[in-house]
Protein backbone atom coordinates (compact mmCIF):
# COMPACT_ATOMS: atom_id res chain seq x y z
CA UNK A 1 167.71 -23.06 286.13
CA UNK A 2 169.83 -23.54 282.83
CA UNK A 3 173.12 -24.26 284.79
CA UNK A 4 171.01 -26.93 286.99
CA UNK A 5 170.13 -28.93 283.45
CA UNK A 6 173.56 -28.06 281.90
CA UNK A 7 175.49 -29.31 285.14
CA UNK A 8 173.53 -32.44 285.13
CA UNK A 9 173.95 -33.56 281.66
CA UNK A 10 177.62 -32.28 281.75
CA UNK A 11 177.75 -34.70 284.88
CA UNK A 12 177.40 -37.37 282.46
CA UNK A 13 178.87 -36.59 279.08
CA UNK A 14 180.96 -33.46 279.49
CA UNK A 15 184.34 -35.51 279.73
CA UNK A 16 183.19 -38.37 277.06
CA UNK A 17 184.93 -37.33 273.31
CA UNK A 18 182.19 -38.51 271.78
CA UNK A 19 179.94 -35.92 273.34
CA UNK A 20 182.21 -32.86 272.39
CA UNK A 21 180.35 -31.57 269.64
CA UNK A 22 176.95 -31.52 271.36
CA UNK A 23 178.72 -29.68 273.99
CA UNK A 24 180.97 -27.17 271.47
CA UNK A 25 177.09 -26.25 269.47
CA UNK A 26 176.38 -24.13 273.13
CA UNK A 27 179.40 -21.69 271.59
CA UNK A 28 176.61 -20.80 268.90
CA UNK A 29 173.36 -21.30 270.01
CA UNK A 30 172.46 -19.49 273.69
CA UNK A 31 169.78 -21.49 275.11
CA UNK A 32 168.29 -18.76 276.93
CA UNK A 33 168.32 -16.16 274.48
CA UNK A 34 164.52 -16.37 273.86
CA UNK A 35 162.13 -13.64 275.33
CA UNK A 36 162.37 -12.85 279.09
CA UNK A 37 158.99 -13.06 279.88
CA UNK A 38 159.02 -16.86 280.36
CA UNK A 39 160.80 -19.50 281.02
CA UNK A 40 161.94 -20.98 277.29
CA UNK A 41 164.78 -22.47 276.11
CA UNK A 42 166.11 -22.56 272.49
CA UNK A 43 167.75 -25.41 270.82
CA UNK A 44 167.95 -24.58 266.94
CA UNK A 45 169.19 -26.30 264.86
CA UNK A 46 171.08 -23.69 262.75
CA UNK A 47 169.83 -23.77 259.43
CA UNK A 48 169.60 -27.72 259.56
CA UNK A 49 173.42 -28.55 260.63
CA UNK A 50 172.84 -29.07 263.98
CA UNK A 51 169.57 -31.28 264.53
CA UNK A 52 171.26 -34.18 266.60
CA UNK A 53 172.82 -31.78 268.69
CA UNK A 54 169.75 -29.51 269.52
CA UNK A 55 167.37 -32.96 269.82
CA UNK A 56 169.99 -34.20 272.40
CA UNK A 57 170.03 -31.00 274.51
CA UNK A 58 166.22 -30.87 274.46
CA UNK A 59 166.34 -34.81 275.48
CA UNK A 60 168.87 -34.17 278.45
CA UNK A 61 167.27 -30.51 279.53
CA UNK A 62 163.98 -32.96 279.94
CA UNK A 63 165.56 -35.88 281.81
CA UNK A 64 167.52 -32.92 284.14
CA UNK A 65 164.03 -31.57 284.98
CA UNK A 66 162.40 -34.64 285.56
CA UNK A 67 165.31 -36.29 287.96
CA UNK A 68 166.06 -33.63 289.75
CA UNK A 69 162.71 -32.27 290.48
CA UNK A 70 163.13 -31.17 293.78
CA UNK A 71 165.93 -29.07 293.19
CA UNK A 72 164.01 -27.77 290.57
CA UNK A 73 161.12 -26.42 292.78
CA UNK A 74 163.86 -25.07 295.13
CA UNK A 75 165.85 -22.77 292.79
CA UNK A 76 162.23 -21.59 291.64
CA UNK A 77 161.38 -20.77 295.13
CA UNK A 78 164.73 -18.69 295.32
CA UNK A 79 163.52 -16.70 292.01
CA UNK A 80 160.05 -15.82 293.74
CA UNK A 81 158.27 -18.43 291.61
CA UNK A 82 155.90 -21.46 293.31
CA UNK A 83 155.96 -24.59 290.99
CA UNK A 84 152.42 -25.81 290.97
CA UNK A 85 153.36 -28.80 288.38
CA UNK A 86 154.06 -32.63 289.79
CA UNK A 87 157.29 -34.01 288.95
CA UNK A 88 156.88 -35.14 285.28
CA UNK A 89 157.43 -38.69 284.11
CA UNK A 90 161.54 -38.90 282.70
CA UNK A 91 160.89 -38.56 278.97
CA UNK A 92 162.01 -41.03 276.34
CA UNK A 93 164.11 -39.84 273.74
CA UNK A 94 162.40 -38.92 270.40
CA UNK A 95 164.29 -39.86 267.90
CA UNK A 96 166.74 -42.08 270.53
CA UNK A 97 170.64 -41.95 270.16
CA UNK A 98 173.63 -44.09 270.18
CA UNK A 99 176.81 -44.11 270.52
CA UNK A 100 178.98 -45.38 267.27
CA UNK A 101 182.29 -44.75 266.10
CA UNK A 102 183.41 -42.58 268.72
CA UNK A 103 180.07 -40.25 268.04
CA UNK A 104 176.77 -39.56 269.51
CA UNK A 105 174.14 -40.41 266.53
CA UNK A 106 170.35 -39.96 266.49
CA UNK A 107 168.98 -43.24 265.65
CA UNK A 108 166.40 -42.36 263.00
CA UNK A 109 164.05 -44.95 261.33
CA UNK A 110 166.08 -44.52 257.99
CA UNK A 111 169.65 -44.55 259.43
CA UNK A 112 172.30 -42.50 261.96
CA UNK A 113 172.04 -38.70 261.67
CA UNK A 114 174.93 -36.45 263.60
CA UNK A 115 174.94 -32.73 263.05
CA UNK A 116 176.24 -32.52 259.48
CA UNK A 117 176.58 -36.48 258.18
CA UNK A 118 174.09 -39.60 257.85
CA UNK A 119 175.19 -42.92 258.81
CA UNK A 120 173.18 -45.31 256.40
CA UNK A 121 171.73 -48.66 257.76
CA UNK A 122 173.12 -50.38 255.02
CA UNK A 123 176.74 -48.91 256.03
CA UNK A 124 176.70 -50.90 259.71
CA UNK A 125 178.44 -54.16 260.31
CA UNK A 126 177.05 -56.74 262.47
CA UNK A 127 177.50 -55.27 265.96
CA UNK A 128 176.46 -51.89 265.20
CA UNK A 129 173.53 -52.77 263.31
CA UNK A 130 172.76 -54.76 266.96
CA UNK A 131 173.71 -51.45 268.56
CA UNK A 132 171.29 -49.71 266.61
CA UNK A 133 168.19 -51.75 267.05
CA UNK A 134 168.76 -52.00 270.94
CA UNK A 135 168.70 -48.08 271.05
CA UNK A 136 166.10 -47.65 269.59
CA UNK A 137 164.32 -49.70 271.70
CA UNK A 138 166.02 -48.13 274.94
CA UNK A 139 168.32 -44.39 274.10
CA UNK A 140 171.59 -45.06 274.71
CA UNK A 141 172.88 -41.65 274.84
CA UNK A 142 175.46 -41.26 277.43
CA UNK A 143 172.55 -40.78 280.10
CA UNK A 144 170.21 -42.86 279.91
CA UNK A 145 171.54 -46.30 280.56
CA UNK A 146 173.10 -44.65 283.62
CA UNK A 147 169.48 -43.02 284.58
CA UNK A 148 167.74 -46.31 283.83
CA UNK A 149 170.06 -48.31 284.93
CA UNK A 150 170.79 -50.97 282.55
CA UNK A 151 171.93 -54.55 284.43
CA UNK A 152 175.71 -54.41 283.08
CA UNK A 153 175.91 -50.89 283.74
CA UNK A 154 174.71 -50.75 287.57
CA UNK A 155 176.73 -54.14 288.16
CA UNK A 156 179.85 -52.12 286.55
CA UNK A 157 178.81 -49.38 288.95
CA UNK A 158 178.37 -51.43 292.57
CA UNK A 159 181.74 -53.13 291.34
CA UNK A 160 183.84 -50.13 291.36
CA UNK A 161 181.62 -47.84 294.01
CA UNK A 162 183.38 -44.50 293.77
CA UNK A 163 181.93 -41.50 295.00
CA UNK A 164 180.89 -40.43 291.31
CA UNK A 165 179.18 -44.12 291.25
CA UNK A 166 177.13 -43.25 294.34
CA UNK A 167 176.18 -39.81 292.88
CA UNK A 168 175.35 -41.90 289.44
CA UNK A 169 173.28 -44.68 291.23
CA UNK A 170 171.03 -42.41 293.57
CA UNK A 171 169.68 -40.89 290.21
CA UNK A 172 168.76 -44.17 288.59
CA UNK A 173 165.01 -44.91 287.93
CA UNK A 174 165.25 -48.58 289.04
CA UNK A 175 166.69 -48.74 292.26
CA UNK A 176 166.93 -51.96 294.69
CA UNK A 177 167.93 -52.84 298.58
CA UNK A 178 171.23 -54.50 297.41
CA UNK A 179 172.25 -51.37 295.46
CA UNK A 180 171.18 -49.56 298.00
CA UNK A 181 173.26 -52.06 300.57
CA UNK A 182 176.35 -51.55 298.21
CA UNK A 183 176.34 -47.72 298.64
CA UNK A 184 176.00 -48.00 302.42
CA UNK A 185 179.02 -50.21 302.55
CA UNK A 186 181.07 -48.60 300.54
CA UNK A 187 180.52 -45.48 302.26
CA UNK A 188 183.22 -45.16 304.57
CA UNK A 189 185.92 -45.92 301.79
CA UNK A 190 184.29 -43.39 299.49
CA UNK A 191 184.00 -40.16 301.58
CA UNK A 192 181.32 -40.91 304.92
CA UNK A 193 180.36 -37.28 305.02
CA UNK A 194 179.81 -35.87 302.08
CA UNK A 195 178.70 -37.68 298.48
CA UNK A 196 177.95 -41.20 300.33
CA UNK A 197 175.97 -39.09 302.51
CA UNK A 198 173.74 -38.00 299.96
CA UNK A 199 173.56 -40.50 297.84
CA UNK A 200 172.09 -42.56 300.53
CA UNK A 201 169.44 -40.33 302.12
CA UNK A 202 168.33 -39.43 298.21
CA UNK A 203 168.61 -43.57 297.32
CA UNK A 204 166.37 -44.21 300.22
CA UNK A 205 163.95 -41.67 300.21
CA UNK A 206 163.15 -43.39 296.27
CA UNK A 207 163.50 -46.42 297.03
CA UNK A 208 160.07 -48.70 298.65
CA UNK A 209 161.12 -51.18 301.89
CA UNK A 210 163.99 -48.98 302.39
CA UNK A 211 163.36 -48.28 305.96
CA UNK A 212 163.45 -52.35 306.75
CA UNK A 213 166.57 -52.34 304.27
CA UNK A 214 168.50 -49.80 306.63
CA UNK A 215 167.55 -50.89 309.64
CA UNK A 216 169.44 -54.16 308.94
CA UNK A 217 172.46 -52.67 307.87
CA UNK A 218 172.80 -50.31 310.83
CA UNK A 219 172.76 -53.04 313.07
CA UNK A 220 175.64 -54.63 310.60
CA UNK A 221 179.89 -53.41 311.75
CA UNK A 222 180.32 -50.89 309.39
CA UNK A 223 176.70 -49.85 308.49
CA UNK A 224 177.14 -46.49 310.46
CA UNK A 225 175.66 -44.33 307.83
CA UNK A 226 172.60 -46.58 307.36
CA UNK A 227 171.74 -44.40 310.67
CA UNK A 228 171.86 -41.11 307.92
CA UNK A 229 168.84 -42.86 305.68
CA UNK A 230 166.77 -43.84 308.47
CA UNK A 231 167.40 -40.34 310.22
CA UNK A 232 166.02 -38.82 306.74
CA UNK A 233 162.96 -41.22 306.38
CA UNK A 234 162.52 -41.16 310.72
CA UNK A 235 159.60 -38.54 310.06
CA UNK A 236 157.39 -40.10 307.85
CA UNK A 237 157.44 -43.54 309.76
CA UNK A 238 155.22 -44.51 312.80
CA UNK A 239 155.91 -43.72 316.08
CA UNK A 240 157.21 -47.83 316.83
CA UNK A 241 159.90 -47.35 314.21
CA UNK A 242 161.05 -43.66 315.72
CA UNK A 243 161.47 -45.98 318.96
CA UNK A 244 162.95 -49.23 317.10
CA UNK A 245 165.65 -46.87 315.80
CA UNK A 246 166.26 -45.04 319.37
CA UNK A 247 166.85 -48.40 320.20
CA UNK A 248 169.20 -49.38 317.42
CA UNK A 249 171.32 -46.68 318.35
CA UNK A 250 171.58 -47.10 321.92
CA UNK A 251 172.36 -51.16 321.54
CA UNK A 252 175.16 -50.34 318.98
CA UNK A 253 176.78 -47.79 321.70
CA UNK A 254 178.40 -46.05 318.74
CA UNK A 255 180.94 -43.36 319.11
CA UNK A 256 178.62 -41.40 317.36
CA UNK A 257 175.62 -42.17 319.62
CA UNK A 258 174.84 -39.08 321.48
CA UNK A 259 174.82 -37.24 318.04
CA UNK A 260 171.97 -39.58 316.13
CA UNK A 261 169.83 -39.25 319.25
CA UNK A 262 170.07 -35.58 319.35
CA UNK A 263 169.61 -35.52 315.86
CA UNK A 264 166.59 -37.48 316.10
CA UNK A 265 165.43 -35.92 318.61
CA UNK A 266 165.09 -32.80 316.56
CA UNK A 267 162.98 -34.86 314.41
């Protein structure tokens, strides 16, 4: 369970500089060295020099849970354990963080805090003061405006639609057709059977209207893998859309035609 959370947060941050320390305080603090007879994790803060980076683990170990839910259920299942819980809400960050001066800092009421320096208010110029304020409105740890998404970030995302992108968009809390739309036609430039794939049944599955969303874009040259998403949602649809989409699939005439009717005929 603790390489799920780790993997997910290093998905984001691992490679960032500014994240190195957070990721370097793991060397001397084991999260999972608590007791064995539940399931804890520890995050100290070792003897008060490492606050920021224990509050941002316990942030992202949160925000892994809570995204990736499902997979969390599964790998408990594996262990002999039935998760009873529902999928909780994806936390806000308390304190929130920022990124400034090439650092990660916990955006206090008083000031910037990293492990072993303060930032005072009174030290910021003019754009980082701005910084500041909008994170602690919204974290802006190297995460969240990915998870959320914010508007520049998803638009720099759709723009440049690599396979990481798709992967980075399916997880987002706000999700839309035309993001959804982007991923689909992207796909086959990307890599068709493997991250696109997934990224699109997952988008879908989280995203309301979807099925009316992929049904248009499967009837669209080049929307093959809009088949994939409707294939995943087929099951929990009434029985007029299971025969719209047989339909779909034998007016396109596809290569790939006898394959999505067997496959939905499994279904």
């Amino acid at each position: 369970m603790w390489k799920l959370a780790y993997d997910f947060a290093a998905s984001y941050a691992y490679r960032l500089p500014a994240a190195r320390e957070t990721f370097e305080y793991l060397d001397n603090n084991d999260p999972c060295a608590g007791p064995d007879t539940a399931l804890d994790w520890w995050f100290k803060d070792l003897a008060g020099c490492c606050g920021r980076s224990a509050n941002l683990w316990l942030h992202w170990v949160r925000l892994a849970i809570a995204v990736e839910w499902n997979r969390v259920v599964a790998v408990a299942a594996r262990h002999g354990v039935t998760v009873t819980a529902d999928r909780p809400p994806r936390p806000a960050a308390n304190p929130p963080f920022v990124l400034l001066r090439g650092d990660v800092w916990s955006a206090g009421a008083s000031g910037l805090w990293g492990d072993d320096r303060h930032l005072p208010l009174t030290d910021l110029d003019a754009p980082e003061l701005a910084a500041y304020e909008a994170a602690r409105a919204l974290c802006a740890c190297p995460l969240c405006p990915r998870l959320r998404p914010d508007p520049d970030v998803e638009a720099a995302m759709v723009a440049r639609m690599s396979a990481d992108d798709a992967w980075y968009l399916s997880r987002t809390e706000r999700k839309s057709p035309q993001t959804l739309a982007a991923i689909v036609r992207a796909a086959p430039r990307i890599d068709p059977y493997g991250d696109a794939v997934a990224a699109v049944r997952r988008y879908a599955r989280e995203l309301p209207g979807a099925w009316e969303t992929l049904m248009a874009l499967a009837a669209e040259p080049g929307g093959g893998l809009a088949f994939d998403g409707l294939l995943n949602l087929v099951t929990d649809r009434p029985p007029a859309d299971r025969a719209a989409l047989e339909a779909l699939i034998r007016e396109r005439g596809a290569e790939s035609a006898d394959d999505l009717l067997w496959e939905l005929s499994q279904l």
